[in-house]
N, C-alpha and C. Protein backbone atom coordinates (compact mmCIF):
# COMPACT_ATOMS: atom_id res chain seq x y z
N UNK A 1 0.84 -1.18 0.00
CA UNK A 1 0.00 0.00 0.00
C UNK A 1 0.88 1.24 0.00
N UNK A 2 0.71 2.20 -0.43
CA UNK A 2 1.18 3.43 -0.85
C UNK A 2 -0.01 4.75 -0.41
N UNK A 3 0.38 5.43 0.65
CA UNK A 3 -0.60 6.83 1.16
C UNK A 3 -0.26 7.89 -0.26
N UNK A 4 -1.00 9.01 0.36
CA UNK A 4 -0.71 10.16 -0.84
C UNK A 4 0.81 10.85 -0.85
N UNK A 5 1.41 10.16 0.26
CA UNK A 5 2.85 10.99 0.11
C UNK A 5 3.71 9.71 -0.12
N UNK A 6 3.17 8.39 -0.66
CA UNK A 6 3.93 7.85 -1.41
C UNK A 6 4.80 7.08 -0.66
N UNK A 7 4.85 6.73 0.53
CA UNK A 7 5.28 5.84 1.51
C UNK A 7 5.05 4.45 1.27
N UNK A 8 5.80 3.48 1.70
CA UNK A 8 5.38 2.69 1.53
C UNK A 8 5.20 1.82 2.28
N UNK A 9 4.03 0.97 2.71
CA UNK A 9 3.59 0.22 3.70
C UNK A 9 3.64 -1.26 3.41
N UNK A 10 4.42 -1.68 4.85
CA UNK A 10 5.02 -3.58 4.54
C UNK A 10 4.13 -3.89 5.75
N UNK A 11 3.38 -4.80 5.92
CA UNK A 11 3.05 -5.87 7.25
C UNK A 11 3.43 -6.94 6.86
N UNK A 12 4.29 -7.65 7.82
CA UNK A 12 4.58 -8.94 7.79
C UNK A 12 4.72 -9.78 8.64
N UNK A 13 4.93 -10.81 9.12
CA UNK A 13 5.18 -11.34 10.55
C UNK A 13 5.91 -10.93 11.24
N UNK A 14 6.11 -11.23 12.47
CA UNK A 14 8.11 -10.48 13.00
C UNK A 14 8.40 -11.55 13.10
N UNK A 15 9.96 -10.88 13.01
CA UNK A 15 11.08 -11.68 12.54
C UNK A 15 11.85 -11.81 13.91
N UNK A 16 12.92 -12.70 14.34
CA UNK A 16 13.61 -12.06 15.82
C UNK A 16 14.72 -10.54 15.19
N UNK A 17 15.02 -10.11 13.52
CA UNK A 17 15.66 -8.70 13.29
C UNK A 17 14.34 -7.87 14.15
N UNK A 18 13.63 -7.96 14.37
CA UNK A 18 12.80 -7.15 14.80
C UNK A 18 12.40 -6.90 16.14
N UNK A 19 13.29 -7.32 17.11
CA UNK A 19 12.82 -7.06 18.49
C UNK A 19 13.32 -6.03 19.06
N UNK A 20 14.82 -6.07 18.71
CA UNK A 20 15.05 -4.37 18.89
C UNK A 20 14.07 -3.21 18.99
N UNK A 21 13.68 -3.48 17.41
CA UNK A 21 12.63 -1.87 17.14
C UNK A 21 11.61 -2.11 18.13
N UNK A 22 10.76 -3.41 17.98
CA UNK A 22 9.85 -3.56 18.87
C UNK A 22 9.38 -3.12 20.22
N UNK A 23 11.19 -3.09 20.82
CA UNK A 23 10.85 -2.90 22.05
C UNK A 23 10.97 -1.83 22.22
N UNK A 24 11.33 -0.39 21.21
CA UNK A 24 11.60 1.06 21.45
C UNK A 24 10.46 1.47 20.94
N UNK A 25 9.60 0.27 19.81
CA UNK A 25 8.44 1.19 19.44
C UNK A 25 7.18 0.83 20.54
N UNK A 26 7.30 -0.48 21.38
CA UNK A 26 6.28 -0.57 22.48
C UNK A 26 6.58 0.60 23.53
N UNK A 27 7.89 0.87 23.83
CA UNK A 27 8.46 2.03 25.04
C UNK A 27 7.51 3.65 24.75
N UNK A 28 7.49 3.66 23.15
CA UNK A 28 7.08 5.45 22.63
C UNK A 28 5.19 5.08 22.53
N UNK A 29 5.26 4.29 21.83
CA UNK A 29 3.75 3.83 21.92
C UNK A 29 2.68 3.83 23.54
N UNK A 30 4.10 3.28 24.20
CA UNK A 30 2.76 3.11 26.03
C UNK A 30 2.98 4.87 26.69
N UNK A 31 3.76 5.79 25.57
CA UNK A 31 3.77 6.98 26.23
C UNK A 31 3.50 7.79 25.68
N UNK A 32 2.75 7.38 24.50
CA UNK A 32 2.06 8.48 23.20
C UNK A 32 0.63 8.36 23.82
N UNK A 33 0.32 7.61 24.12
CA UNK A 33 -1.46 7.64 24.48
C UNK A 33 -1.98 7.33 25.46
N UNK A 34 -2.83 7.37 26.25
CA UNK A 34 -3.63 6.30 27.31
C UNK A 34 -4.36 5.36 27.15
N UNK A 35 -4.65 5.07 25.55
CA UNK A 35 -5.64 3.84 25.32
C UNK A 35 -4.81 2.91 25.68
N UNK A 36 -3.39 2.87 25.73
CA UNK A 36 -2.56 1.42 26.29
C UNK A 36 -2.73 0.80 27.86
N UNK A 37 -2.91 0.12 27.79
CA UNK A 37 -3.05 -0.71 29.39
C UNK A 37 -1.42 0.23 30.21
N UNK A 38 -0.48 0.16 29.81
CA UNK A 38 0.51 0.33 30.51
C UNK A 38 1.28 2.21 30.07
N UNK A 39 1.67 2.71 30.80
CA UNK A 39 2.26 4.10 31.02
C UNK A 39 3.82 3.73 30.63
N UNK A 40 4.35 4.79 29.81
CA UNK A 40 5.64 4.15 28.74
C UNK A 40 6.39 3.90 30.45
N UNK A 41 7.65 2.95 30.25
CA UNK A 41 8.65 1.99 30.85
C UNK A 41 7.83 1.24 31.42
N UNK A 42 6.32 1.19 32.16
CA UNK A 42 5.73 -0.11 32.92
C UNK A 42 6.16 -1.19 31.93
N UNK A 43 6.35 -2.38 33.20
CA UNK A 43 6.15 -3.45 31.90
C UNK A 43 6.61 -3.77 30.75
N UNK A 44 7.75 -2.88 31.22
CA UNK A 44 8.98 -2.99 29.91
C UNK A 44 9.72 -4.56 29.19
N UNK A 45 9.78 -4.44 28.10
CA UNK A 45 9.76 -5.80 27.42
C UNK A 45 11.08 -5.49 26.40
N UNK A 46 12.57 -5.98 26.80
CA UNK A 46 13.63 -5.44 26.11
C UNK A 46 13.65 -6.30 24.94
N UNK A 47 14.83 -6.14 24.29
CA UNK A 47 15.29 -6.56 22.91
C UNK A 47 15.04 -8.33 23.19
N UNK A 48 15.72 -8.50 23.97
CA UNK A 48 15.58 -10.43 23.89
C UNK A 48 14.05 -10.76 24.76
N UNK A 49 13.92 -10.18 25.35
CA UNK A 49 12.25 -10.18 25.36
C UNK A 49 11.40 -10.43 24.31
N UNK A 50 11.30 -9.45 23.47
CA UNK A 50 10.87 -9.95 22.28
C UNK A 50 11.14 -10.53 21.88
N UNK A 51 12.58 -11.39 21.53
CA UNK A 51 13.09 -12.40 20.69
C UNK A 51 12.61 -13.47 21.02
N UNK A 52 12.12 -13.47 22.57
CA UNK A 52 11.80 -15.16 23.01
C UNK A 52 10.32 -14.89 22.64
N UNK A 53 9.53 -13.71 22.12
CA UNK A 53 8.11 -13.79 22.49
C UNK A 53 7.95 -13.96 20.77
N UNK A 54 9.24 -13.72 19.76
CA UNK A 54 8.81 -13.85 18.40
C UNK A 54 9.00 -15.72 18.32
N UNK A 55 10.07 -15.97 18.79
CA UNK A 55 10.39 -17.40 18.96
C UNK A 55 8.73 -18.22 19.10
N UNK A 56 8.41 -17.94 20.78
CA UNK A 56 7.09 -18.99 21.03
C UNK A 56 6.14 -18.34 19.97
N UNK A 57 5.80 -17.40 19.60
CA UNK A 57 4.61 -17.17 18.76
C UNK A 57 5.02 -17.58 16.89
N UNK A 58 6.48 -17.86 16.62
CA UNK A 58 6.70 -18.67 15.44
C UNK A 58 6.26 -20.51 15.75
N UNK A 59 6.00 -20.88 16.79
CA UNK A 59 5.98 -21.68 17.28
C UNK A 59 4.57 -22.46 17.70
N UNK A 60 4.20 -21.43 18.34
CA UNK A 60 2.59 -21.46 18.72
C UNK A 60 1.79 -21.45 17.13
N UNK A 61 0.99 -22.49 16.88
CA UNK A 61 0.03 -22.52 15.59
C UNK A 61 -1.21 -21.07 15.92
N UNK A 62 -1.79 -21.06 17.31
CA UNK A 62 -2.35 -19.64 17.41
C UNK A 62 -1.95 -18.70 17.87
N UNK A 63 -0.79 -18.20 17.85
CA UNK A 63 0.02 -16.89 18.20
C UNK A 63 -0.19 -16.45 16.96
N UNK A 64 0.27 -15.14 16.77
CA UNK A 64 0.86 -14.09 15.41
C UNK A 64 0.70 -12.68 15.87
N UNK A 65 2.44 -12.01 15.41
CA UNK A 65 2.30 -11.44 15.44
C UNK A 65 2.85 -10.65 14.37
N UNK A 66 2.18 -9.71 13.99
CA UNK A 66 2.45 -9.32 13.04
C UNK A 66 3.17 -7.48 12.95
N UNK A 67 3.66 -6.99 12.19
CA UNK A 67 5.00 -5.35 12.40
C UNK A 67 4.62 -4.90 10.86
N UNK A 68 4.22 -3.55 11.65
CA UNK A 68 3.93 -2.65 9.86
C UNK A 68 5.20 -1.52 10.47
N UNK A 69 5.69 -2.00 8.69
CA UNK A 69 6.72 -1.00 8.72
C UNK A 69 6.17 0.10 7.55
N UNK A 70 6.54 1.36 7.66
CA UNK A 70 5.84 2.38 7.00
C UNK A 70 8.00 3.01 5.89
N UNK A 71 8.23 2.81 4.91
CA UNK A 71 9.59 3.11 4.35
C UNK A 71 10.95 2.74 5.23
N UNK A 72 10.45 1.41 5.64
CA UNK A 72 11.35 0.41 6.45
C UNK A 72 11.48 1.13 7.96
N UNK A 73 10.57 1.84 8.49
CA UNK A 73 10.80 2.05 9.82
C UNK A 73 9.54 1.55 10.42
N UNK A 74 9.53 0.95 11.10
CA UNK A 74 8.70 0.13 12.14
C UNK A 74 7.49 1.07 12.90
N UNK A 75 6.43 0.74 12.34
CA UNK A 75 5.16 2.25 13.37
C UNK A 75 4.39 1.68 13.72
N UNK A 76 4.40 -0.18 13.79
CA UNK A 76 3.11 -0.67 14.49
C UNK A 76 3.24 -1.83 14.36
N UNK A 77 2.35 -2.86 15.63
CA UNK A 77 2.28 -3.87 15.60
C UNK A 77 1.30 -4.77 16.05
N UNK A 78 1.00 -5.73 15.86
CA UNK A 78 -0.28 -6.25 16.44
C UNK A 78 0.39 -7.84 17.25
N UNK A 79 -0.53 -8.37 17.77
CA UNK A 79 -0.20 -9.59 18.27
C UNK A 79 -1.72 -10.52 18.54
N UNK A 80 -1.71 -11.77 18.52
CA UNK A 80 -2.47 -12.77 19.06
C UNK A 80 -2.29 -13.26 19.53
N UNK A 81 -2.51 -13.97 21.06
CA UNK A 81 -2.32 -14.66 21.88
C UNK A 81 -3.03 -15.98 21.95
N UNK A 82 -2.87 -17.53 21.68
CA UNK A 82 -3.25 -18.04 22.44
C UNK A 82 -4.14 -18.90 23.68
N UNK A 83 -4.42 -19.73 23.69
CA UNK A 83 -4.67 -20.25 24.91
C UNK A 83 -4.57 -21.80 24.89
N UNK A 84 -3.65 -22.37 25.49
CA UNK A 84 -3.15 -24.06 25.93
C UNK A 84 -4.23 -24.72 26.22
N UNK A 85 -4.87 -24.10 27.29
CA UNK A 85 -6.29 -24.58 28.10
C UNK A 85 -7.30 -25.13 27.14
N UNK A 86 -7.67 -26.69 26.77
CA UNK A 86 -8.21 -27.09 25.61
C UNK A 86 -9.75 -26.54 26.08
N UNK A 87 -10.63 -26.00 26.90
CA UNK A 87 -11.42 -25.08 26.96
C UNK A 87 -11.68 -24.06 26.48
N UNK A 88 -10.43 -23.25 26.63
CA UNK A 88 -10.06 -21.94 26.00
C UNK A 88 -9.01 -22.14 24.28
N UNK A 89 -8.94 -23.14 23.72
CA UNK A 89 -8.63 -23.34 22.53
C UNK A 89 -8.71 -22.66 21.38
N UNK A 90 -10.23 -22.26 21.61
CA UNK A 90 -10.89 -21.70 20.48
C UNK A 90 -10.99 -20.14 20.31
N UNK A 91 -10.11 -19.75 21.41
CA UNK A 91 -9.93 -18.55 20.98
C UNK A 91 -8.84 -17.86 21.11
N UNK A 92 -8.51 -16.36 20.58
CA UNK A 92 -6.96 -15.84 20.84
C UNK A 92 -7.43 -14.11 21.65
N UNK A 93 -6.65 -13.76 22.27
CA UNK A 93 -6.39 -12.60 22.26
C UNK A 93 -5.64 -11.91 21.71
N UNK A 94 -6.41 -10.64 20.97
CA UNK A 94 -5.67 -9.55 20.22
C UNK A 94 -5.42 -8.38 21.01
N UNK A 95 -4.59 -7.53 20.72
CA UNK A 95 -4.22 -6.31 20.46
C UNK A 95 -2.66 -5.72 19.77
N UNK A 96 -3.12 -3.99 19.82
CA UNK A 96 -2.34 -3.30 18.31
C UNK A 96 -1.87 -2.34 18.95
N UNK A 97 -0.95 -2.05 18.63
CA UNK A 97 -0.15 -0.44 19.02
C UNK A 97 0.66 0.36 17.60
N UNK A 98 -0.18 1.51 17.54
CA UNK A 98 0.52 1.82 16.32
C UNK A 98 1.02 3.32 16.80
N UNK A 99 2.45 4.03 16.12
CA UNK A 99 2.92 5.12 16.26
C UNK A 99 1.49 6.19 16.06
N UNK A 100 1.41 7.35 17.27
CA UNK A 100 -0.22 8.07 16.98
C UNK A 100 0.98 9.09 15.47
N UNK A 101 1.77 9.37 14.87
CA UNK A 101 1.79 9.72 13.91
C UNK A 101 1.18 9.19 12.29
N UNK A 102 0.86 7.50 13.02
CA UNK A 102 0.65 6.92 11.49
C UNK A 102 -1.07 6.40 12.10
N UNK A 103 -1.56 7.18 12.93
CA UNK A 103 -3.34 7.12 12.96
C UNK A 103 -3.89 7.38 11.61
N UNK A 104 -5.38 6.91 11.37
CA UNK A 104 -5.66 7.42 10.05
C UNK A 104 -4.86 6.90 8.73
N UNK A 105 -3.77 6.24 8.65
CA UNK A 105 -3.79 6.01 7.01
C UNK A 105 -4.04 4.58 7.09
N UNK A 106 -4.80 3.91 7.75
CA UNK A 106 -5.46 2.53 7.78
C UNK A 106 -4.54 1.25 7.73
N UNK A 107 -3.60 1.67 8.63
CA UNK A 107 -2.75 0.82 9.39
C UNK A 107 -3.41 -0.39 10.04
N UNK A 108 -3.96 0.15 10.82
CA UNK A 108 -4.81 -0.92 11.56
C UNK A 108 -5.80 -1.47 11.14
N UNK A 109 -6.95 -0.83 10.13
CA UNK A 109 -7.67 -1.41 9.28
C UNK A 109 -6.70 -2.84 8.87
N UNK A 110 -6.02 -2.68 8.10
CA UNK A 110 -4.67 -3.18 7.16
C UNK A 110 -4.39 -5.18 8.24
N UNK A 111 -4.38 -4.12 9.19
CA UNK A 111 -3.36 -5.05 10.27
C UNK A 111 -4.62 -6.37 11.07
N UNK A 112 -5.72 -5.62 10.95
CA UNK A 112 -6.83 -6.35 11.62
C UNK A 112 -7.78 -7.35 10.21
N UNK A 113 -7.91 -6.60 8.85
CA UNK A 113 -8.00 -7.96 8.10
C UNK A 113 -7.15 -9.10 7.80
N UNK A 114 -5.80 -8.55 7.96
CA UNK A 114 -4.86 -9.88 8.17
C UNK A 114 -4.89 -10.84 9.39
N UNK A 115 -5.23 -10.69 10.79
CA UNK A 115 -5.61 -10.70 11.36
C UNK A 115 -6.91 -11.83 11.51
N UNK A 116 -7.99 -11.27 10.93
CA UNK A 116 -9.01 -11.93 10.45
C UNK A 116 -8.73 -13.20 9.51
N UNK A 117 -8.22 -12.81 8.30
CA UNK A 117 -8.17 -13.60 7.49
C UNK A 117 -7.07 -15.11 8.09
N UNK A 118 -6.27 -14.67 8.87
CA UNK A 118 -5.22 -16.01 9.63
C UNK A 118 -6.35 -16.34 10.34
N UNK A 119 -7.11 -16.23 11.36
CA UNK A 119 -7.74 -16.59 12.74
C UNK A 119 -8.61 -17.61 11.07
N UNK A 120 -9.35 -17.38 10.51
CA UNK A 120 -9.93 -18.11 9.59
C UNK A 120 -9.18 -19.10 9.16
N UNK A 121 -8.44 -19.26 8.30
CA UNK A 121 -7.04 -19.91 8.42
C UNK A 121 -7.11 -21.14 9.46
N UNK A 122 -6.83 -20.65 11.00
CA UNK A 122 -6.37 -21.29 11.60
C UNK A 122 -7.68 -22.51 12.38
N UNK A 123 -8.86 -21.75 11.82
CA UNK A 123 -10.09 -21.76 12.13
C UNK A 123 -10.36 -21.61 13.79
N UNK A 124 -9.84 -20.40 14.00
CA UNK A 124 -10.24 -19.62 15.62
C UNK A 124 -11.66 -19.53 15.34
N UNK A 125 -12.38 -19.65 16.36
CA UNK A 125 -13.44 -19.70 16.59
C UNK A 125 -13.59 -18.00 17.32
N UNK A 126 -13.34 -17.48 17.70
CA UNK A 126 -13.11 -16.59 18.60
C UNK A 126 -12.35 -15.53 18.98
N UNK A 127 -12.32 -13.92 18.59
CA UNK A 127 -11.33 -12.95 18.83
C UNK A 127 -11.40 -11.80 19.74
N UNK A 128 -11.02 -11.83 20.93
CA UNK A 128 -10.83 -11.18 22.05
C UNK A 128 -10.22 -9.84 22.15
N UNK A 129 -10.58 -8.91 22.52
CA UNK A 129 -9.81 -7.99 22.37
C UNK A 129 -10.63 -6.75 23.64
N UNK A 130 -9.39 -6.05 24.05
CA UNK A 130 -10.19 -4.83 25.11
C UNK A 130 -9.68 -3.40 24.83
N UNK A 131 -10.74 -2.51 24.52
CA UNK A 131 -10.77 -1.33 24.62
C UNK A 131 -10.89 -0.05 25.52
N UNK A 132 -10.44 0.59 25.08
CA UNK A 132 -11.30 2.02 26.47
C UNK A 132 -12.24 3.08 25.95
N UNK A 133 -13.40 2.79 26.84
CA UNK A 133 -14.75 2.91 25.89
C UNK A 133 -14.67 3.98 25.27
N UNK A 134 -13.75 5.37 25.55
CA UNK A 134 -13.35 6.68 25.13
C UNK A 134 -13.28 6.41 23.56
N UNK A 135 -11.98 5.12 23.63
CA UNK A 135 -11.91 4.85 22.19
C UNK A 135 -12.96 4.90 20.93
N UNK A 136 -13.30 5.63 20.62
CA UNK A 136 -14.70 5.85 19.48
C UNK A 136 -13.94 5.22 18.25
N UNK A 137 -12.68 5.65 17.81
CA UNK A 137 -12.12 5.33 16.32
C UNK A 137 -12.08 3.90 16.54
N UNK A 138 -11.27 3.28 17.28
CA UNK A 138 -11.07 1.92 17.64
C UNK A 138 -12.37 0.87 17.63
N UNK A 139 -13.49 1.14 18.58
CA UNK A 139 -14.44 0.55 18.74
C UNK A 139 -15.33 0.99 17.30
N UNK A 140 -15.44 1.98 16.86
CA UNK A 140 -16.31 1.72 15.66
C UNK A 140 -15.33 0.93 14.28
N UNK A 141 -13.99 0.89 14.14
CA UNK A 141 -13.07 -0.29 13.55
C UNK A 141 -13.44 -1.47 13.59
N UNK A 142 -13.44 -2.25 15.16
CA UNK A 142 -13.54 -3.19 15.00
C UNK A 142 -15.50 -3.27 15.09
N UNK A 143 -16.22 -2.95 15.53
CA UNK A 143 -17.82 -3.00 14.95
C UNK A 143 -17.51 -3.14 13.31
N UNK A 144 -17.24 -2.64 12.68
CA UNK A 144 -17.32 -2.63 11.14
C UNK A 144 -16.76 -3.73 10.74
N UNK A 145 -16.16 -4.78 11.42
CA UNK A 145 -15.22 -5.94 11.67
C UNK A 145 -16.09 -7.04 12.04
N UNK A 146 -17.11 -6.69 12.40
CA UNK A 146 -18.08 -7.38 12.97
C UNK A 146 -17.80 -8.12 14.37
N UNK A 147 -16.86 -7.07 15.17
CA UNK A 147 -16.63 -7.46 16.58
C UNK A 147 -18.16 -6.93 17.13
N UNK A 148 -18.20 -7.66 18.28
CA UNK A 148 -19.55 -7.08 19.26
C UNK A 148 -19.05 -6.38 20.74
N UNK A 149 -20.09 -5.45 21.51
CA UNK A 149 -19.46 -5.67 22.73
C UNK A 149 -19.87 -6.34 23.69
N UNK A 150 -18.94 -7.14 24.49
CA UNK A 150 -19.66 -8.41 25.08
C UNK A 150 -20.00 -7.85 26.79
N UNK A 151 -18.85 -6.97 26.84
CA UNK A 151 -19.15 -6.41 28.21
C UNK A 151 -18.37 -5.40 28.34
N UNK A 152 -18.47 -4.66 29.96
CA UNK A 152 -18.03 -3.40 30.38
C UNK A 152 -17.43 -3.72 31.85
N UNK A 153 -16.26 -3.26 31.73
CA UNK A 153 -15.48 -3.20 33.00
C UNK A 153 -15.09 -1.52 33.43
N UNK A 154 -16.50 -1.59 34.85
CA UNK A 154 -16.75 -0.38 34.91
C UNK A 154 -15.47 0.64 36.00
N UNK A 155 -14.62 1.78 35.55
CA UNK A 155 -13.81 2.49 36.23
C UNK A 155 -12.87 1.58 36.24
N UNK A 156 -12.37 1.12 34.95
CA UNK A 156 -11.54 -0.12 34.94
C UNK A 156 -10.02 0.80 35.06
N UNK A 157 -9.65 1.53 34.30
CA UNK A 157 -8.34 2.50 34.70
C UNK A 157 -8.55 3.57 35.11
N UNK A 158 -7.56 4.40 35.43
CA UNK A 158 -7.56 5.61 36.21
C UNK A 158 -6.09 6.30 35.13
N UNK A 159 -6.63 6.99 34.90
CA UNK A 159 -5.94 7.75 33.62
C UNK A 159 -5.22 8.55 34.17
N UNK A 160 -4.16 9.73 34.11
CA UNK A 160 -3.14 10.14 34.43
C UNK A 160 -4.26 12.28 34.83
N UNK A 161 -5.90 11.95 34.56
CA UNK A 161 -6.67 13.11 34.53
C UNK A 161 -7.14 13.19 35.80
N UNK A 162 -6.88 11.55 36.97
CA UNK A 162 -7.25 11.28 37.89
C UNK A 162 -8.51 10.69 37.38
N UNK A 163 -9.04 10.76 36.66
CA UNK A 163 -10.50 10.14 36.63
C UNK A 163 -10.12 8.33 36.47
N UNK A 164 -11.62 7.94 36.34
CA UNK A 164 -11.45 6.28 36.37
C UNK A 164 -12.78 6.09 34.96
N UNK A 165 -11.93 5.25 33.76
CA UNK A 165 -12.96 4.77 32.62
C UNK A 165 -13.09 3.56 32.71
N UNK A 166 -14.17 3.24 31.52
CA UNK A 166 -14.62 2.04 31.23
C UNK A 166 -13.74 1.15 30.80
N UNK A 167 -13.77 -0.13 30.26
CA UNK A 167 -12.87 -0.71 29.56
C UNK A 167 -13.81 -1.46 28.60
N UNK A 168 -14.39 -1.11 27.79
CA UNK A 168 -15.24 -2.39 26.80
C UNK A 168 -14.11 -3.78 26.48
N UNK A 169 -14.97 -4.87 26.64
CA UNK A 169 -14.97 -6.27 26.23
C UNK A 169 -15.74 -6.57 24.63
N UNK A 170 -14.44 -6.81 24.02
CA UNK A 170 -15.20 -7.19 22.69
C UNK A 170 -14.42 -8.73 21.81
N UNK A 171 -15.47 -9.02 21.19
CA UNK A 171 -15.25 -10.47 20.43
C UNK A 171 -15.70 -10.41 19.25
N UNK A 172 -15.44 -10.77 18.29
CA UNK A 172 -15.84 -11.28 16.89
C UNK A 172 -15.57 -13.15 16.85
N UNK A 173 -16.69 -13.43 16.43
CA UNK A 173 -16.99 -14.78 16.54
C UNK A 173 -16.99 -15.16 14.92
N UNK A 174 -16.46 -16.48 14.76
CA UNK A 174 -16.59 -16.99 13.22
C UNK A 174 -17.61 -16.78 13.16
N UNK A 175 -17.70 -17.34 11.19
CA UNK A 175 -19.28 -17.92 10.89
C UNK A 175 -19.23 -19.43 11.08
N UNK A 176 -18.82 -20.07 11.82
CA UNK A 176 -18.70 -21.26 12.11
C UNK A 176 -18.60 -22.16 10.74
């Protein structure tokens, strides 16, 4: 894909060349916004961090994660998680962090039909994912995705405004 200024946009799996960036673009990402669960350094995840987390998810048949690079520099990434528990089999958890400079040129659109189209693939039954109900761009994305919301986790964070938000619960379910 190519925007109007002619950039050019790669998604592909990650690679372990890629944990480096990963872990400087998760560091700017948890401190560009508050829709992230974590405030930039919480929960910090270094270079071989990632390497072992590209390792098990090359590994794992329902892991993926996937790195959009925008003219070979790295501005986003998504991931799927999982679950061992032959109960919980049938489904993965998602989420995406993209640079807030590359909002809007449908990065994440981009990143979430690939996304879709593997979980089909893999035949996931099930895609998990949590928002903060503030999120309007996000939650009307994945609605158009045909995610639902399944629930509300009420005064779930406490934002840096002192206040306390929601957290919507959402899933997109196969067509079986």
């Amino acid at each position: 894909m190519e925007d109007k200024n002619e950039r050019k946009l790669l998604i592909r799996e990650a690679e372990l060349k890629d944990a480096a960036a990963l872990a400087q673009l998760r560091l700017k990402t948890d401190g560009e916004t508050e829709y992230m669960d974590r405030e930039e350094g919480e929960g910090y995840l270094s270079s071989k961090d990632f390497e072992e987390l590209i390792e098990t998810d090359q590994k794992e048949t329902k892991n993926l994660c996937l790195v959009a690079y925008v003219d070979e520099e790295i501005v986003g990434y998504c991931r799927c998680e999982g679950n061992k528990l032959k109960r919980l089999s049938h489904q993965v958890t998602f989420g995406i962090a993209i640079l807030k400079d590359y909002w809007g040129l449908g990065i994440g659109r981009r990143m979430l039909e690939m996304v879709i189209t593997w979980s089909e693939e893999k035949k996931i039954h099930k895609i998990n994912l949590s928002v903060l109900a503030s999120n309007k761009r996000a939650i009307t994305l994945y609605q158009t995705y045909g995610f639902i919301i399944e629930g509300c986790l009420k005064d779930d964070k406490r934002l840096s405004d002192g206040e306390f938000y929601d957290t919507l619960l959402m899933a997109r379910l196969s067509n079986k």
